[in-house]
C-alpha atoms as a PDB file:
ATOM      1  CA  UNK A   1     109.705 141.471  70.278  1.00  0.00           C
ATOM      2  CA  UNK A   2     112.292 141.704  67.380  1.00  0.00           C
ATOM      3  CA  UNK A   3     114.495 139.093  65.388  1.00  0.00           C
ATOM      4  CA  UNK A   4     117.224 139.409  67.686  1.00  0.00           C
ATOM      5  CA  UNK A   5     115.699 139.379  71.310  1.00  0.00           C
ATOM      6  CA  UNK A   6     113.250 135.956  70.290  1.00  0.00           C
ATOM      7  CA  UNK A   7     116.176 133.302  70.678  1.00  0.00           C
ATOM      8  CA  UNK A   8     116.876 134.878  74.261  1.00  0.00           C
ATOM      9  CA  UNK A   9     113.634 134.668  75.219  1.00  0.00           C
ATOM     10  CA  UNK A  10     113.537 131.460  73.762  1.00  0.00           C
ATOM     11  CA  UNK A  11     116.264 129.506  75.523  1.00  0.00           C
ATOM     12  CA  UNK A  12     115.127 131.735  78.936  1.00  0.00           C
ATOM     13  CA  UNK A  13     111.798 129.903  78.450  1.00  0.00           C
ATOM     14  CA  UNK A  14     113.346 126.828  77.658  1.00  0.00           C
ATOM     15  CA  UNK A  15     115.345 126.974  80.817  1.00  0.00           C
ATOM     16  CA  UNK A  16     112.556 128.632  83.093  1.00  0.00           C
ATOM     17  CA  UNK A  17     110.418 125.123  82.293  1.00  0.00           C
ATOM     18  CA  UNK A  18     113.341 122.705  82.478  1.00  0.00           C
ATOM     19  CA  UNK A  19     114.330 124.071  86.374  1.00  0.00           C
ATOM     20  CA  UNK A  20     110.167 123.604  87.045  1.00  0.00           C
ATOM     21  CA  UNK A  21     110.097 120.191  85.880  1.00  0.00           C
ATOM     22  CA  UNK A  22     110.285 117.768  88.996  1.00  0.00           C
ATOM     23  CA  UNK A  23     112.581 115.069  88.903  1.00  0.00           C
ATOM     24  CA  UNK A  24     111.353 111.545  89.438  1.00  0.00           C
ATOM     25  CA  UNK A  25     113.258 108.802  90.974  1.00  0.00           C
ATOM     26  CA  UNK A  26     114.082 106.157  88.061  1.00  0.00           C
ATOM     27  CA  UNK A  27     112.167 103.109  90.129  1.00  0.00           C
ATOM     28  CA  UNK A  28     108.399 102.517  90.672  1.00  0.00           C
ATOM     29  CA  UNK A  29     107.878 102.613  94.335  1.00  0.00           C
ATOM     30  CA  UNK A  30     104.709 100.188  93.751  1.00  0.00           C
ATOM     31  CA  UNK A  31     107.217  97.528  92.726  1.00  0.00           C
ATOM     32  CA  UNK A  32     109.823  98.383  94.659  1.00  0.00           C
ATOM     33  CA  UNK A  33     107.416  98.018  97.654  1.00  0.00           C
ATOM     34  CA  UNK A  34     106.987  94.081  96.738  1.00  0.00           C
ATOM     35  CA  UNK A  35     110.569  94.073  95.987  1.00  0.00           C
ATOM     36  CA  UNK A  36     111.518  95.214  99.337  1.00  0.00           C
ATOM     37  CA  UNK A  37     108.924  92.705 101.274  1.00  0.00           C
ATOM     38  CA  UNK A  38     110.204  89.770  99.238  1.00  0.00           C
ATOM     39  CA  UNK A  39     113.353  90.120 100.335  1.00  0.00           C
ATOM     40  CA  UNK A  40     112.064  91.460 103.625  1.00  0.00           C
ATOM     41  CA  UNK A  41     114.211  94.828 103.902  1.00  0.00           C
ATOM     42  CA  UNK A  42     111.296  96.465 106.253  1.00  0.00           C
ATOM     43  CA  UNK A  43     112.010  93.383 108.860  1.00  0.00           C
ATOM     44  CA  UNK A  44     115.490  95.629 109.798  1.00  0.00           C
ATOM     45  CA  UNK A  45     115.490  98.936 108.009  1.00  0.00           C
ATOM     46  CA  UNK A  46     111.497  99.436 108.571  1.00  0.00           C
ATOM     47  CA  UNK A  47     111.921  99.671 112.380  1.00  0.00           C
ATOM     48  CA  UNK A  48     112.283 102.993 114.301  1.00  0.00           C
ATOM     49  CA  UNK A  49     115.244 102.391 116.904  1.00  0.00           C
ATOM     50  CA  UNK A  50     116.266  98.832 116.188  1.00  0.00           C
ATOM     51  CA  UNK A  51     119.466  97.790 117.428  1.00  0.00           C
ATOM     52  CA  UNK A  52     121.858  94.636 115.982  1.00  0.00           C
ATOM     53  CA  UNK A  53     122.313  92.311 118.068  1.00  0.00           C
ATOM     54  CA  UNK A  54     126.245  91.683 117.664  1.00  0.00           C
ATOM     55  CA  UNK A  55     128.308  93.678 117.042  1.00  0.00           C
ATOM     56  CA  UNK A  56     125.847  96.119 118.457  1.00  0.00           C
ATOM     57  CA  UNK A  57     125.419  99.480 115.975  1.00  0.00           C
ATOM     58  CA  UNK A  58     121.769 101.121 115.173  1.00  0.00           C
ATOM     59  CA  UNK A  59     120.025 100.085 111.993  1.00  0.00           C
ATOM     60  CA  UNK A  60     119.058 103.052 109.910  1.00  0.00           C
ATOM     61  CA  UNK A  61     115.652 103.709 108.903  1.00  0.00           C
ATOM     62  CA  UNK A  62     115.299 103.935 105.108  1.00  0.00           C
ATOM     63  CA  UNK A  63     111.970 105.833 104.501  1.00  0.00           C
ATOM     64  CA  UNK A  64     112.698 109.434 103.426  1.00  0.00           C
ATOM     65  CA  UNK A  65     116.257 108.566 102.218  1.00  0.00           C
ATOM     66  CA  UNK A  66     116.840 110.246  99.124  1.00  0.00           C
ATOM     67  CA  UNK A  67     117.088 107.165  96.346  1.00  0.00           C
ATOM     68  CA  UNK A  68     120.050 108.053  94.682  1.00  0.00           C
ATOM     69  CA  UNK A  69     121.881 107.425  98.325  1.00  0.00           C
ATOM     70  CA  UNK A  70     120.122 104.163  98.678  1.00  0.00           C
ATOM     71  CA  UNK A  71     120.877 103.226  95.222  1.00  0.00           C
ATOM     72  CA  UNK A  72     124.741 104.249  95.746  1.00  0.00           C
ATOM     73  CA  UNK A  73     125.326 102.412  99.321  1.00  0.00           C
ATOM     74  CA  UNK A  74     123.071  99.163  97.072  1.00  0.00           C
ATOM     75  CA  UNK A  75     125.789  99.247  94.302  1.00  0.00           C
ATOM     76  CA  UNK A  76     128.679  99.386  96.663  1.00  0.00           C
ATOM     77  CA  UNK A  77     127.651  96.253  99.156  1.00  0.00           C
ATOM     78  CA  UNK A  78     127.067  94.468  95.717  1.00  0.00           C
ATOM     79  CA  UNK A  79     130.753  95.393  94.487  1.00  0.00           C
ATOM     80  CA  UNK A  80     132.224  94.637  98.029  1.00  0.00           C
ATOM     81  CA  UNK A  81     133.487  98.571  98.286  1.00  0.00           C
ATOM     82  CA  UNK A  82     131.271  98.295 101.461  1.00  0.00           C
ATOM     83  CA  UNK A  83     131.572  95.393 104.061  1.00  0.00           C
ATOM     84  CA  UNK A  84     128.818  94.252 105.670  1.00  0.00           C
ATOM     85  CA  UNK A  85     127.980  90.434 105.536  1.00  0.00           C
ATOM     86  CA  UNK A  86     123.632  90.636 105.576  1.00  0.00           C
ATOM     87  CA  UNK A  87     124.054  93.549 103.202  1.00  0.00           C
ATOM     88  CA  UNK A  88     125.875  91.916 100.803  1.00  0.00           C
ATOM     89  CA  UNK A  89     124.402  89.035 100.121  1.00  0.00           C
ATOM     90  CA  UNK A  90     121.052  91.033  99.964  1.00  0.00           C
ATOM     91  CA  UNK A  91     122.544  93.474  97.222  1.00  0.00           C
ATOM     92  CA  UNK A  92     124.134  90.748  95.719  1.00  0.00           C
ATOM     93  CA  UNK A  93     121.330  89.204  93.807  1.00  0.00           C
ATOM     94  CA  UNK A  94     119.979  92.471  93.102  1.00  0.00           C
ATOM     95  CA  UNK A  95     119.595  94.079  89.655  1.00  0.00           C
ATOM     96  CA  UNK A  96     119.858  98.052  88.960  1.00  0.00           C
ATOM     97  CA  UNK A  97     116.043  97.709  88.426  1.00  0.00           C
ATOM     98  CA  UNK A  98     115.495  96.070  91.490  1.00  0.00           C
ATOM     99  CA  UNK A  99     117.950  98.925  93.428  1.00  0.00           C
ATOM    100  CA  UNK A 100     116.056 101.794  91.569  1.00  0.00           C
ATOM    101  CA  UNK A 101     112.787 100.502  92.625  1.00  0.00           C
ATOM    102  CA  UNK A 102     113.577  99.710  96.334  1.00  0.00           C
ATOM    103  CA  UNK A 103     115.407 102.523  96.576  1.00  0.00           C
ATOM    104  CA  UNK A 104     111.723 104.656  94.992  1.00  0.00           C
ATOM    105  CA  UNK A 105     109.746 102.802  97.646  1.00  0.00           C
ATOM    106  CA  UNK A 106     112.376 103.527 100.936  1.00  0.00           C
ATOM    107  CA  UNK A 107     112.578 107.637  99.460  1.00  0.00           C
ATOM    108  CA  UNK A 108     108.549 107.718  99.366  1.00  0.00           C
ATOM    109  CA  UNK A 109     108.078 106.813 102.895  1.00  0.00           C
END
């Protein structure tokens, strides 16, 4: 390989391992586990089918989500950009930790 062609083959490298790397959610599904059983998130969003009572609409099951979309829909009960009275007081104590981590334990599911 000469002078010229080694910084190609370089950067190609670099970016051949960067793509390979897998990306991790930012939360520890361990914690978020005992996160989400403190606060009892598995009582509704643990439960295959489960129906409100009133109004009546279908509860979604979390496990599998992809984090990022838990974390997002989190952030925006907390803010009040999404209405829903249960879910906002839950969010509303909750830190970005605490979002990242539930959010790790619901995506791992």
């Amino acid at each position: 390989m000469d002078k010229k062609s080694f910084p190609i083959f370089l950067l190609g490298t670099s970016m051949a391992l960067l793509f390979s790397m897998t990306v991790q959610a930012a939360g520890d599904p361990v914690v978020g586990r005992q996160k989400a059983d403190q606060r009892q998130c598995q009582g509704c969003h643990g439960i295959e089918g489960l129906n409100n009572a009133y109004p009546t609409y279908k509860v979604p099951k979390l496990g599998g989500q992809h984090a990022e979309y838990i974390v997002s829909a989190l952030q925006a009960y907390k803010s009040g950009d999404r209405k829903h009275p249960s879910m906002q007081g839950s969010a509303g104590s909750l830190t970005e930790q605490d979002m990242e981590d539930i959010a790790a334990f619901f995506e791992k599911q």
